[in-house]
Protein backbone atom coordinates (compact mmCIF):
# COMPACT_ATOMS: atom_id res chain seq x y z
CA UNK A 1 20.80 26.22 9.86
CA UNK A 2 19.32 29.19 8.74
CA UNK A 3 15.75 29.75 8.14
CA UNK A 4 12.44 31.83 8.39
CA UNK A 5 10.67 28.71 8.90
CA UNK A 6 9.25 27.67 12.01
CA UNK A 7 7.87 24.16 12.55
CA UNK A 8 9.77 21.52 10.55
CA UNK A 9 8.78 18.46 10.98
CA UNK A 10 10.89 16.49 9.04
CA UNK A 11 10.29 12.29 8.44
CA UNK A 12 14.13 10.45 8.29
CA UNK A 13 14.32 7.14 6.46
CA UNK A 14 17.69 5.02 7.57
CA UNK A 15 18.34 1.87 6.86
CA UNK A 16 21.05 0.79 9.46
CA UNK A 17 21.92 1.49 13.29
CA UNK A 18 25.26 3.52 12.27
CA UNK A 19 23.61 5.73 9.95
CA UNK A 20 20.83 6.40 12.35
CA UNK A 21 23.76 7.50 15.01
CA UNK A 22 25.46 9.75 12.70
CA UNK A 23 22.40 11.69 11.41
CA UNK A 24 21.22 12.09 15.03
CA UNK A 25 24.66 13.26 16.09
CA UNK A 26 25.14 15.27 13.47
CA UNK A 27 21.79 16.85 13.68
CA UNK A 28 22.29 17.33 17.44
CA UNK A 29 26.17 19.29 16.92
CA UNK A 30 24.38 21.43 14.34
CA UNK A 31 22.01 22.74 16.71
CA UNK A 32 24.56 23.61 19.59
CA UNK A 33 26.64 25.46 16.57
CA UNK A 34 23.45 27.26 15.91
CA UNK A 35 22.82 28.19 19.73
CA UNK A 36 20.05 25.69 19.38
CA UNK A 37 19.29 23.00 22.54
CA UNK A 38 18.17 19.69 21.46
CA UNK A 39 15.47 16.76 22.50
CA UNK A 40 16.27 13.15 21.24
CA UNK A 41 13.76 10.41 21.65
CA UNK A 42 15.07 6.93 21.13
CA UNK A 43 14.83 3.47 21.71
CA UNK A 44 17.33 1.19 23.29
CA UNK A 45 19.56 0.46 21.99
CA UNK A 46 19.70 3.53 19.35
CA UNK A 47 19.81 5.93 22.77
CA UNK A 48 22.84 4.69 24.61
CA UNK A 49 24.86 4.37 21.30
CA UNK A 50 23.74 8.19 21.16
CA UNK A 51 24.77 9.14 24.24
CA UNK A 52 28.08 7.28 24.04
CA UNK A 53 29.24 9.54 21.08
CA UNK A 54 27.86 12.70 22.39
CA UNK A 55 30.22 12.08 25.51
CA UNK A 56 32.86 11.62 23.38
CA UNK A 57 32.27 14.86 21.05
CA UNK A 58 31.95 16.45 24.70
CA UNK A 59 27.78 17.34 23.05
CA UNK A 60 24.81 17.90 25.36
CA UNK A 61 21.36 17.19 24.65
CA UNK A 62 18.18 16.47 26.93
CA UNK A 63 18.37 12.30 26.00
CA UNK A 64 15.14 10.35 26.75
CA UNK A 65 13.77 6.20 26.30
CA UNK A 66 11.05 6.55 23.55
CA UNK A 67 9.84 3.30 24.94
CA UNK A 68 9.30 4.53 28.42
CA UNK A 69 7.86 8.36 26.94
CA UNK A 70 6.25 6.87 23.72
CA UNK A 71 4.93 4.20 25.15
CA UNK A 72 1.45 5.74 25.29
CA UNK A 73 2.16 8.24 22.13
CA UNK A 74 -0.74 10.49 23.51
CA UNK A 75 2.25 11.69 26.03
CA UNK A 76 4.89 13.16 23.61
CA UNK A 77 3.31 16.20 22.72
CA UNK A 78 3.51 17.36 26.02
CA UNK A 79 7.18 16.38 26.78
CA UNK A 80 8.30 18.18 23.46
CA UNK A 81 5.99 21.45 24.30
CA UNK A 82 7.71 21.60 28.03
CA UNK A 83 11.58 21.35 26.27
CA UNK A 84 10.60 24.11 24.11
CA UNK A 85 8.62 26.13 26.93
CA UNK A 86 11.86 25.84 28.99
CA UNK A 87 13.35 27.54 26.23
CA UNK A 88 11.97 30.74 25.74
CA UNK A 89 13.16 32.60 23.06
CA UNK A 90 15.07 29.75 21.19
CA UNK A 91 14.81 28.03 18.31
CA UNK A 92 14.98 23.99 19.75
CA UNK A 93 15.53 20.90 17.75
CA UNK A 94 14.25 17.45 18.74
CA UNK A 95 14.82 13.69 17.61
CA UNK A 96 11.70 11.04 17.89
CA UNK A 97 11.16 7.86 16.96
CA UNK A 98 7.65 6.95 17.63
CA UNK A 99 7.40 3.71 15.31
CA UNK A 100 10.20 0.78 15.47
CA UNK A 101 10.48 -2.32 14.35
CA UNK A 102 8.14 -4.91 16.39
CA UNK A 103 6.45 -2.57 17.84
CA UNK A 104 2.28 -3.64 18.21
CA UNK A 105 0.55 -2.69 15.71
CA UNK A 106 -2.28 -0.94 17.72
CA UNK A 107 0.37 1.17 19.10
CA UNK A 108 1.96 2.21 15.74
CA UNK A 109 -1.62 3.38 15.13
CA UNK A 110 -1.71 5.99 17.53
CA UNK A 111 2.09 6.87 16.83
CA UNK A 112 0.73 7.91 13.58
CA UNK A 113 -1.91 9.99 14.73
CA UNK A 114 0.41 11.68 17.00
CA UNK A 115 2.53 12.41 13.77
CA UNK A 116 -0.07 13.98 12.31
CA UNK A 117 -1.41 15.92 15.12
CA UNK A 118 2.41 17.50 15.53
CA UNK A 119 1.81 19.76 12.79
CA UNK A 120 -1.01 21.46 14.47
CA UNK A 121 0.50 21.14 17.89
CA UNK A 122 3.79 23.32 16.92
CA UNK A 123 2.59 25.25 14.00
CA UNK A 124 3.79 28.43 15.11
CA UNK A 125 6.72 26.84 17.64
CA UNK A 126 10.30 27.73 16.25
CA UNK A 127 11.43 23.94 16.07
CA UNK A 128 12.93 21.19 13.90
CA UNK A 129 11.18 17.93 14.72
CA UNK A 130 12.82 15.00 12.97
CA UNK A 131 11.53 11.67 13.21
CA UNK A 132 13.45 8.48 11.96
CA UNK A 133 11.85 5.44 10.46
CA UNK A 134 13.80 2.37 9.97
CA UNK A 135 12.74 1.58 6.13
CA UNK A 136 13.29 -1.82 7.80
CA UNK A 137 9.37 -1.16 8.58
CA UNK A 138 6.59 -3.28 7.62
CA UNK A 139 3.48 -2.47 6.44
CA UNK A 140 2.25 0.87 5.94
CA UNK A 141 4.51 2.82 8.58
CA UNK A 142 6.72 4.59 5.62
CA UNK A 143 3.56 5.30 3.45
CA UNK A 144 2.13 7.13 6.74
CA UNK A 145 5.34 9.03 7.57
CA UNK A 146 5.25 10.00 3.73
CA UNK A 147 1.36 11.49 4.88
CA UNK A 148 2.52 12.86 8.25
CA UNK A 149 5.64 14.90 7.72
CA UNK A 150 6.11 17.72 5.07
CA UNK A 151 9.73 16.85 4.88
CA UNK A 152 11.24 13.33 3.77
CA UNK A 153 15.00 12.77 4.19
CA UNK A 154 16.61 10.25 2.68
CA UNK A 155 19.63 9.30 0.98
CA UNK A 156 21.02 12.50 2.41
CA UNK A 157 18.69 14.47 1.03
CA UNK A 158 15.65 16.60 2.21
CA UNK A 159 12.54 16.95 0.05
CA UNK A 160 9.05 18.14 0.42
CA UNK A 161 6.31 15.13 0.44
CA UNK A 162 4.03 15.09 -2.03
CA UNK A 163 2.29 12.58 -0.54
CA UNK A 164 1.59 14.93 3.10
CA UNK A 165 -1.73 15.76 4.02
CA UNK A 166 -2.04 18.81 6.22
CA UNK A 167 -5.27 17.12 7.37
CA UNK A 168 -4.35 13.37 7.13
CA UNK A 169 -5.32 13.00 11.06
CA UNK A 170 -8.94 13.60 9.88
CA UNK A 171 -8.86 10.29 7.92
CA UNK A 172 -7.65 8.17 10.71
CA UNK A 173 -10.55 9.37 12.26
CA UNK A 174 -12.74 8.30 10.02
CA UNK A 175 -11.38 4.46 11.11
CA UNK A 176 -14.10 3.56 13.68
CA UNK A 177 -12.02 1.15 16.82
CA UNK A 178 -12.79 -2.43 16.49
CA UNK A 179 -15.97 -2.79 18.71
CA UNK A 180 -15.13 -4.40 22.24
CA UNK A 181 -15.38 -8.49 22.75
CA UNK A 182 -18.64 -10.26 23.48
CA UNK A 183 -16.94 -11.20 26.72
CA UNK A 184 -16.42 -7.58 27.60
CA UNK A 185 -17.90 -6.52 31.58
CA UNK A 186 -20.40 -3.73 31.06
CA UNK A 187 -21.89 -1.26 33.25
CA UNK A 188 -24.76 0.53 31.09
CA UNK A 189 -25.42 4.70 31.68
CA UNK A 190 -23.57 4.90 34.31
CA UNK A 191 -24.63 8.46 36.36
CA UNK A 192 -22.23 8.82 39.26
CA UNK A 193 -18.64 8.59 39.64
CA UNK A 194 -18.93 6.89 42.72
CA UNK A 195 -21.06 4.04 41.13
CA UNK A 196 -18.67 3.83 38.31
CA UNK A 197 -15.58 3.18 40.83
CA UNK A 198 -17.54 1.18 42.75
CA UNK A 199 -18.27 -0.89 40.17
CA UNK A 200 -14.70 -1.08 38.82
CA UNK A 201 -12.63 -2.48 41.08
CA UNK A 202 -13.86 -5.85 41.21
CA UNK A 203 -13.55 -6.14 37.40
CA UNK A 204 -10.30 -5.06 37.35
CA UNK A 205 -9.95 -7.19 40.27
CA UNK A 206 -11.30 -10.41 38.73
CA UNK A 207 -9.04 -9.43 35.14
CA UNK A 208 -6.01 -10.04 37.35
CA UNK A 209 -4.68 -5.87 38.13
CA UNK A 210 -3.96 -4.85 41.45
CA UNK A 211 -2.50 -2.22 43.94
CA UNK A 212 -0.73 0.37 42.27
CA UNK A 213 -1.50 0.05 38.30
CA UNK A 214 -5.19 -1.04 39.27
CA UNK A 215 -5.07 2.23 40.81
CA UNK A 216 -3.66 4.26 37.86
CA UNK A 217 -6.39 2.89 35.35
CA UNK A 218 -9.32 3.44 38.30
CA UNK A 219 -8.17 7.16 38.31
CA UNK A 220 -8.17 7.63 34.35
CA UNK A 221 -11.35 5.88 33.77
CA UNK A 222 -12.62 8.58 36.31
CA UNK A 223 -11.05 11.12 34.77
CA UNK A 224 -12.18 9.79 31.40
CA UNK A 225 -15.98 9.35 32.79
CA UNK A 226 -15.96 12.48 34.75
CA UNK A 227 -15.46 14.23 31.47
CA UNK A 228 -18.03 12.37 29.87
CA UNK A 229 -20.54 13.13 32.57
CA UNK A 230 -19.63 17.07 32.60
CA UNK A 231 -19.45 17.85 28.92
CA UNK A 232 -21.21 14.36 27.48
CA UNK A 233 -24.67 15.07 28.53
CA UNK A 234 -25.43 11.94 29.27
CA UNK A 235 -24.45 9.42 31.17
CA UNK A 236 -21.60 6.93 30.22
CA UNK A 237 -20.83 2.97 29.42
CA UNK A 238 -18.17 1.71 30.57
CA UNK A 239 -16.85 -1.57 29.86
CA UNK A 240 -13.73 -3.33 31.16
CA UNK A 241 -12.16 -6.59 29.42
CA UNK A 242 -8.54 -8.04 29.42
CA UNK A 243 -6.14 -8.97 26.41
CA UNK A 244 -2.80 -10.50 26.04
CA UNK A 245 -0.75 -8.58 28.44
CA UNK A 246 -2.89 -5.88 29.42
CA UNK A 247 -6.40 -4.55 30.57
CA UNK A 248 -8.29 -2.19 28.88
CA UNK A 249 -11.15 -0.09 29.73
CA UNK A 250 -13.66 2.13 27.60
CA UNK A 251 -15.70 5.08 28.26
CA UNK A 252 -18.27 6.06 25.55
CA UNK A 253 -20.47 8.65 26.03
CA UNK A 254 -23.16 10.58 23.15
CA UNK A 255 -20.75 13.92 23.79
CA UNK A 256 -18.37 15.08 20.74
CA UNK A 257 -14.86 16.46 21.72
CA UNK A 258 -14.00 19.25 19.30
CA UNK A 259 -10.44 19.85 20.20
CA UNK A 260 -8.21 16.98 18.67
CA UNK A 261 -5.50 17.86 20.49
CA UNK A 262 -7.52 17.15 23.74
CA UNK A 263 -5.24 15.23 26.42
CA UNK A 264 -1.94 16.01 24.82
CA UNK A 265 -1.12 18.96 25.78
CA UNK A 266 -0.04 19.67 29.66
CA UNK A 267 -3.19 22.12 31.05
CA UNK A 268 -2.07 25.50 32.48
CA UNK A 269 -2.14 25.31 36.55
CA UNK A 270 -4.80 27.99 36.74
CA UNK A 271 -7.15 26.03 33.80
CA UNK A 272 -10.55 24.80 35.12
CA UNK A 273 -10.97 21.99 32.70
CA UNK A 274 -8.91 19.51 30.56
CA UNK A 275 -7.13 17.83 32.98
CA UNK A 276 -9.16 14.71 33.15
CA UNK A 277 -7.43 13.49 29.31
CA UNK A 278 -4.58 14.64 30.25
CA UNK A 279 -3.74 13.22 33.19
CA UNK A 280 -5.47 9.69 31.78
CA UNK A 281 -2.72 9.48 28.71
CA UNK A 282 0.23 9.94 31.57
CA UNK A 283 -1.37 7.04 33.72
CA UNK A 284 -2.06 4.60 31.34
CA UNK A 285 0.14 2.25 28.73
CA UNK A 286 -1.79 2.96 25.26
CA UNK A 287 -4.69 5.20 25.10
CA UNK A 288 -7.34 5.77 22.20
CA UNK A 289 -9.67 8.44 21.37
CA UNK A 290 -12.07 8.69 18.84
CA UNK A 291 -14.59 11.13 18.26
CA UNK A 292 -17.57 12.46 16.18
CA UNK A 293 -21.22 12.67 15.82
CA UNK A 294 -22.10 9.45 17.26
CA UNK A 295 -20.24 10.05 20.05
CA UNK A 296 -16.92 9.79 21.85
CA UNK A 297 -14.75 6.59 22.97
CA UNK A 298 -11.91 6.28 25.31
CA UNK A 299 -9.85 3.28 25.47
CA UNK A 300 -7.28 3.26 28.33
CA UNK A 301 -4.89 0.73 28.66
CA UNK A 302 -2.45 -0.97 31.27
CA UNK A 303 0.05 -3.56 31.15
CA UNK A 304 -0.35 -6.49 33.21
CA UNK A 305 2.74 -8.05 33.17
CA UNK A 306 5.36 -7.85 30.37
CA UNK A 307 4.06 -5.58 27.16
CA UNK A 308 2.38 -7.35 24.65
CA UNK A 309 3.69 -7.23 20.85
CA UNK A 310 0.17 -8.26 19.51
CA UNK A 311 -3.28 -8.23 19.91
CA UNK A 312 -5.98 -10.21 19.09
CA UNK A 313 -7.44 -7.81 16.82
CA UNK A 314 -5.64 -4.47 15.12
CA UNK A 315 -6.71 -1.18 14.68
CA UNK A 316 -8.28 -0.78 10.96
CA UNK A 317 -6.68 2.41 10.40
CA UNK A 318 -3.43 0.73 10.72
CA UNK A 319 -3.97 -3.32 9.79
């Protein structure tokens, strides 16, 4: 391919498994003519029919589970930005499918977001970015890849949107979360860390998570509060409550967090702040962010035993 453009962030409606192989094949082999090193995000089983036919067309590409990166959406930003930092220089191409069929529709919601917040993440990266969507889809997931990409191929062929909105993340935003359930634990302006954790671990305890995953959501409620307490300027509520298949746990705070890339992108070893997001969105299952002038809330969640596929109650930016 040759082009002037940098950041193409392309939205790829298929309608069956083989055509979804082909394009991604295709779209890989193109790359390696051009000298250009490929990513490709899929679910199973989309990624092991991938792999099987780049081993047979002797192809290479970097081949990861979207279920096991996308699983908390707030992640992929980073994975893509360290393929293309480990290729300085290069143009890179990458395949990811955020949104599939049955997948929660809370979680969809913050795939979308992460669509949207691609085009400011890689604006000036030299990359192709193409993202498949099963028109198999219910609901408004084709509408939103319509909003999030510039680019819409189908039918074999590549158009501009006229339906993208350079800004379409700010809109989502404007979708307050669904407030917490009566039954919600709450801990009120909490000051201190160590009260916070304190407090914790019994709730989590008493919602049925232990050892190890108890562990990762103590740490990115910390991290979460932490943040809140530093830049907030005021002290934090935290409340802890358990749906089907997972806990969850919310920070809110009166702060307002400017940067809406905050959390997705991996912070330089020498940086003083941002790590506490960060490193929240690679512990936890599904995370949620929303923030303005009333304030800032962080939702972290963990499974507790298999993954849920609904909720009882969806995300209004995406029901």
């Amino acid at each position: 391919m040759t082009t002037t453009q940098r950041l193409r962030h392309q939205a790829y409606h298929y309608s069956s498994a083989g055509q979804l192989l082909d394009d991604v094949v295709g779209f890989v082999e193109e790359g390696l003519e051009e000298g250009e090193p490929s990513m490709v995000a899929l679910p199973e089983p989309a990624l092991t029919g991938v792999r099987c036919l780049l081993r047979e067309r002797n192809a290479t590409a970097r081949l990861l589970d979207m279920s096991d990166l996308g699983r908390n959406p707030a992640r992929i930003i980073s994975a893509i930005r360290d393929f293309v930092d480990a290729h300085p220089g290069r143009r890179t191409r990458m395949v990811g499918e955020p949104i599939w069929p049955g997948r929660a529709a809370r979680e969809a919601a913050e795939a979308v977001r992460h669509e949207a917040l691609v085009n400011l993440a890689f604006a000036d990266a030299e990359i192709t970015i193409r993202c498949p969507y099963d028109t198999a889809l219910e609901g408004t997931a084709l509408a939103y890849s319509r909003r999030t990409h510039p680019e819409v191929i189908r039918d074999g062929g590549c158009q501009a949107s006229g339906a993208y909105e350079p800004d379409g993340v700010g809109a989502l935003d404007a979708d307050p979360l669904p407030p917490p359930p009566g039954s919600a634990a709450t801990l009120l302006s909490a000051g201190d860390l160590g009260e916070l954790r304190g407090w914790l671990q019994p709730q989590l305890a008493d919602a049925g998570l232990v050892g190890d995953r108890a562990d990762d959501l103590t740490v990115a409620v910390n991290e979460a509060a932490g943040n809140a307490l530093r830049h907030g300027g005021a002290p934090a509520d935290l409340r802890v409550w358990r749906e089907p298949g997972r806990v969850v746990c919310e920070v809110a705070d009166a702060g307002q967090i400017d940067d809406p890339l905050a959390g997705r992108q991996r912070p330089a070893p020498e940086a003083v702040n941002g790590r506490g997001l960060w490193l929240a969105n690679q512990l936890c299952d599904l995370t949620q962010l929303r923030s303005g002038e009333g304030g800032t809330v962080v939702r972290a969640y963990v499974f507790a035993g298999q993954p849920a596929t609904d909720y009882d109650h969806q995300d209004p930016a995406y029901a």
